[in-house]
N, C-alpha and C. Protein backbone atom coordinates (compact mmCIF):
# COMPACT_ATOMS: atom_id res chain seq x y z
N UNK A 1 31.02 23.36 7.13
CA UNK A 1 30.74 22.10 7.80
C UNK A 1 30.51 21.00 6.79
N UNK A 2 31.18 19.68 6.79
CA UNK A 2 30.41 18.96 6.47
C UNK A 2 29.43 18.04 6.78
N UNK A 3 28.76 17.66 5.54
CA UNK A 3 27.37 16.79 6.11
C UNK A 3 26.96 15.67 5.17
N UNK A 4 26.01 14.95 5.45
CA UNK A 4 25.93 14.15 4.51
C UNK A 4 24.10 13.93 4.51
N UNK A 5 23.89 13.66 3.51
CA UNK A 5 22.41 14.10 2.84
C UNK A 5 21.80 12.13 2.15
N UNK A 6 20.75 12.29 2.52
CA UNK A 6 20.07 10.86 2.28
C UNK A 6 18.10 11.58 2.00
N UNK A 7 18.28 10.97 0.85
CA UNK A 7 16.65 11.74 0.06
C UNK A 7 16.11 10.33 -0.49
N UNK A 8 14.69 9.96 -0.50
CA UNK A 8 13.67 9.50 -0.78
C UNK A 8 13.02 9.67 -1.72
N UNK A 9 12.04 9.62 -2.96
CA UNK A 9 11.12 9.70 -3.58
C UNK A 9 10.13 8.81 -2.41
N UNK A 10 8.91 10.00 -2.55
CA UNK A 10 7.86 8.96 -1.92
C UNK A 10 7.40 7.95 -3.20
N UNK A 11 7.13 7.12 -1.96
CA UNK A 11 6.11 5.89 -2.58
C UNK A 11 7.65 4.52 -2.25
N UNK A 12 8.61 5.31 -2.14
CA UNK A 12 10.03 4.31 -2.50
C UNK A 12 10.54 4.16 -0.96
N UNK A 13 10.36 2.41 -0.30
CA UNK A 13 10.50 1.63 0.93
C UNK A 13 11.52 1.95 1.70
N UNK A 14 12.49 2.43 1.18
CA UNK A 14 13.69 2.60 1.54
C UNK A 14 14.26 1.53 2.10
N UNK A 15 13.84 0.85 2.15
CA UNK A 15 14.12 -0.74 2.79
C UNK A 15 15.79 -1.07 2.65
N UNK A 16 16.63 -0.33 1.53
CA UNK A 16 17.79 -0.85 0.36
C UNK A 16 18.51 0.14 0.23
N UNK A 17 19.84 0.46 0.98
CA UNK A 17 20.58 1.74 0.46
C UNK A 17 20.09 1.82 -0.74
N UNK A 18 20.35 1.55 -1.55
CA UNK A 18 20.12 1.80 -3.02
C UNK A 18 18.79 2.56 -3.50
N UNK A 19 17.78 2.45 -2.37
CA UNK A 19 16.55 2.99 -2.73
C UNK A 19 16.80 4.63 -2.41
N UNK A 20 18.03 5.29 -1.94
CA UNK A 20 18.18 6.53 -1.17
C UNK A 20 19.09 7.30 -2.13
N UNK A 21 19.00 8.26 -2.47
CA UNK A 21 20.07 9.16 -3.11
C UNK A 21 20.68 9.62 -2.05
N UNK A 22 22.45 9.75 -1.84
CA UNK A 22 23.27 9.71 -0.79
C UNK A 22 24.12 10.47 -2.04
N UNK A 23 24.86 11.71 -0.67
CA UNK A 23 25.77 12.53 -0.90
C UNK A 23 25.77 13.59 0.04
N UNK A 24 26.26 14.70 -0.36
CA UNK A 24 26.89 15.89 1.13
C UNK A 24 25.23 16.91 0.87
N UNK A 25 24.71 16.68 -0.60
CA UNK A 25 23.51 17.98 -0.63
C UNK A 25 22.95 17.47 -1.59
N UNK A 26 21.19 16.81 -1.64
CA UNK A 26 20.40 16.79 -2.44
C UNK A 26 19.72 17.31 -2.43
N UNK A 27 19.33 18.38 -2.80
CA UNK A 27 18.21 18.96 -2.80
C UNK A 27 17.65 18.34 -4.32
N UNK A 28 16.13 18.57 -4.37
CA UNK A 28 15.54 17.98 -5.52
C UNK A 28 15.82 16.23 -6.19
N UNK A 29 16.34 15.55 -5.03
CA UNK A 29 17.01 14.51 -5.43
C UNK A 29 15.47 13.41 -5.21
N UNK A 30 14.84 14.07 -4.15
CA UNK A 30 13.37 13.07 -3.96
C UNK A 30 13.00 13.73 -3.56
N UNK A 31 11.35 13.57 -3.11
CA UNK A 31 10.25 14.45 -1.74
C UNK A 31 10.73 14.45 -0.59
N UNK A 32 11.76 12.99 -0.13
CA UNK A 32 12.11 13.55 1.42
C UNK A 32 13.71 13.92 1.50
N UNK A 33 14.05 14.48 2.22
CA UNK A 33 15.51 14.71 2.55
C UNK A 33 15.81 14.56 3.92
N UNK A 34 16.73 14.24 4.08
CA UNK A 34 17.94 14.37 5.90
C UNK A 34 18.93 14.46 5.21
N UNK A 35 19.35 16.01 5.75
CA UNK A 35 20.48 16.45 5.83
C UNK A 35 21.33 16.49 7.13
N UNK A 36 22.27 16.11 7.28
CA UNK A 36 23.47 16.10 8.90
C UNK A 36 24.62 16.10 9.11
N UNK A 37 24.41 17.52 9.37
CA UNK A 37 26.30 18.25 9.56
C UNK A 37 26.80 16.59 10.66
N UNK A 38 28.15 16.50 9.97
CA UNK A 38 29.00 15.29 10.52
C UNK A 38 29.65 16.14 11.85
N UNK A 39 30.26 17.84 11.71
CA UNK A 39 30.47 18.41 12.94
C UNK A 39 29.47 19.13 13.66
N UNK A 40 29.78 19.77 14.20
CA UNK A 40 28.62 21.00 15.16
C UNK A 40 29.61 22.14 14.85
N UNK A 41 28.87 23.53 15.64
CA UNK A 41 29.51 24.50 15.37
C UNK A 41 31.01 24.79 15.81
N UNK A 42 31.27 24.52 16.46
CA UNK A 42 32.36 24.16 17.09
C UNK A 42 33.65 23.60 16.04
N UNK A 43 33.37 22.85 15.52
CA UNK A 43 34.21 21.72 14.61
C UNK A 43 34.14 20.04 15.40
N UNK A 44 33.79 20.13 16.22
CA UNK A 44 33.23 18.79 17.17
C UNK A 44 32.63 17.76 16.23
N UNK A 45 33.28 16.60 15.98
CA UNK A 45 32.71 15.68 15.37
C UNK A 45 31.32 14.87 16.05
N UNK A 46 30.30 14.60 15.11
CA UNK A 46 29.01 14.25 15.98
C UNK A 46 28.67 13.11 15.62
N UNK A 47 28.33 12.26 16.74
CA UNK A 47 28.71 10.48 16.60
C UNK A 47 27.46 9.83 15.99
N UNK A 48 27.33 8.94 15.44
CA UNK A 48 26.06 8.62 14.76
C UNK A 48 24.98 8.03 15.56
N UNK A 49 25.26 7.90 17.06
CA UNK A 49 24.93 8.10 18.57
C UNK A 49 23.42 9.09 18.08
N UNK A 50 24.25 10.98 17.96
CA UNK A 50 23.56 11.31 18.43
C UNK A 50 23.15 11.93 17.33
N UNK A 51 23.29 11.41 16.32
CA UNK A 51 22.54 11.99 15.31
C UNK A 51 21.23 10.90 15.13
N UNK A 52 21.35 9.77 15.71
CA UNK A 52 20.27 8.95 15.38
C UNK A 52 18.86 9.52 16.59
N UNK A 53 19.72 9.92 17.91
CA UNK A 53 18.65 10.68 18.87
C UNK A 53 18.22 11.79 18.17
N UNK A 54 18.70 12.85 17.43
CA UNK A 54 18.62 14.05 16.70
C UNK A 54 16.90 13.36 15.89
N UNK A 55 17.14 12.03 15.10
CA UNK A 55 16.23 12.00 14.54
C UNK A 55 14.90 11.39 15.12
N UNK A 56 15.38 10.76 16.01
CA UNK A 56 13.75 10.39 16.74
C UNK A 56 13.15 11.51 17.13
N UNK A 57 13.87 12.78 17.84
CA UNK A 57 13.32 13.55 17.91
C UNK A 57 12.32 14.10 17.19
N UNK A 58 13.15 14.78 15.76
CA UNK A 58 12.33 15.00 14.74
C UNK A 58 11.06 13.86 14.87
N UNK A 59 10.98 13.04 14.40
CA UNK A 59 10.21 11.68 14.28
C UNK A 59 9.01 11.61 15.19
N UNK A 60 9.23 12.25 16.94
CA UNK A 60 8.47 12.46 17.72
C UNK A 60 8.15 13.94 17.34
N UNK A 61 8.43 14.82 16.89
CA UNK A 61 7.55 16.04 16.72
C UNK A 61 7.05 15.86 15.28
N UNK A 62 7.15 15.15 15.09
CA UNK A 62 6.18 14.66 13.23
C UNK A 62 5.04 14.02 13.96
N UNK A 63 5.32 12.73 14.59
CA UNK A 63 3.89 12.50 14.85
C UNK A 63 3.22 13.30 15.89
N UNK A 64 3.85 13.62 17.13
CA UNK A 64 2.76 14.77 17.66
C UNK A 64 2.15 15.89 17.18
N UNK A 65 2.41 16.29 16.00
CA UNK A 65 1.92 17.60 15.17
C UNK A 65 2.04 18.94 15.45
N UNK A 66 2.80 19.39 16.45
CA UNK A 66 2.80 19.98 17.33
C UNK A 66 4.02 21.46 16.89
N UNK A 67 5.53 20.19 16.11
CA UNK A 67 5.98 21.34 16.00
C UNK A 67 6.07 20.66 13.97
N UNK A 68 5.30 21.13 13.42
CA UNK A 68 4.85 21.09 12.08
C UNK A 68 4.15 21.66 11.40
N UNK A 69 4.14 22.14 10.44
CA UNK A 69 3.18 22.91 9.61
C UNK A 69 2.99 22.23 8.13
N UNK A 70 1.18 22.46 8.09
CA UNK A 70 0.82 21.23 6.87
C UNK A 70 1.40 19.90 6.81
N UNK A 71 1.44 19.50 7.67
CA UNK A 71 1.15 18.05 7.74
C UNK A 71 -0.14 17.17 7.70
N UNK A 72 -0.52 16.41 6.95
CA UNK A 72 -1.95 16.02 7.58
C UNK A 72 -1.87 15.34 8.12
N UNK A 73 -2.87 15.22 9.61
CA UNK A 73 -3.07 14.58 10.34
C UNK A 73 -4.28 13.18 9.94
N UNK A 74 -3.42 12.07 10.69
CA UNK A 74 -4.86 11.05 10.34
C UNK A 74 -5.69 11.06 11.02
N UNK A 75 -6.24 12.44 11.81
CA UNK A 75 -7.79 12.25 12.88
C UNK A 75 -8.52 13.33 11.87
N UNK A 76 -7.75 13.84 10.97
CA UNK A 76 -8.49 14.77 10.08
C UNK A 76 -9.52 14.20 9.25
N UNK A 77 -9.66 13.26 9.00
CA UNK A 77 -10.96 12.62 8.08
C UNK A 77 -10.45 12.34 6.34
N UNK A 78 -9.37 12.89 6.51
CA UNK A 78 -8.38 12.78 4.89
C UNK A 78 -7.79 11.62 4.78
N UNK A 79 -8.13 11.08 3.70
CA UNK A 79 -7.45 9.83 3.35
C UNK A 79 -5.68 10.17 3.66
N UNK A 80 -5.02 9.52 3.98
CA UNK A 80 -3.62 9.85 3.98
C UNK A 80 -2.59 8.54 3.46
N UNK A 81 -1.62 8.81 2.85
CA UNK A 81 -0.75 7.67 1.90
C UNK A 81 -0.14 6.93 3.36
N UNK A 82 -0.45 5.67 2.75
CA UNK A 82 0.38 4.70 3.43
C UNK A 82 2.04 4.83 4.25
N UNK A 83 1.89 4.50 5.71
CA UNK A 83 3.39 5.04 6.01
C UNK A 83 4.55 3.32 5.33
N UNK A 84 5.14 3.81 4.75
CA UNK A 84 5.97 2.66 4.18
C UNK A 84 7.36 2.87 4.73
């Protein structure tokens, strides 16, 4: 399959393509990564439609905490880094 991969260093706005390492696989490229097969299993091309729903999802089970492990939560009493 292919896919295409967009990674972060924290602390970095992402505000600026340029702030993102972009290609098919970064691993170790920053602290965050999204990786996203362009097909499905199938060979079905997947529209940037529903890869952008794909990620709110994610996005809604980050902040509900629910489906995550070690995340800190901000009702925990832990200072936590700025969301940028």
């Amino acid at each position: 399959m292919a896919a295409i991969s967009l990674s972060l260093v924290h602390g970095v706005f992402g505000n600026r393509i340029s702030d993102f390492t972009v290609g098919t696989l970064a691993p170790n490229a920053g602290d965050f990564e999204v990786r996203l097969n362009t097909v499905d299993i199938n060979s079905k091309n997947i529209s940037r439609y529903e890869m952008i729903t794909a990620l709110e999802a994610f996005i809604r089970a980050i902040k509900e905490g629910g489906a995550t492990v070690n995340v800190i939560s901000p009702n925990s009493g832990q200072i936590t880094p700025p969301l940028v």
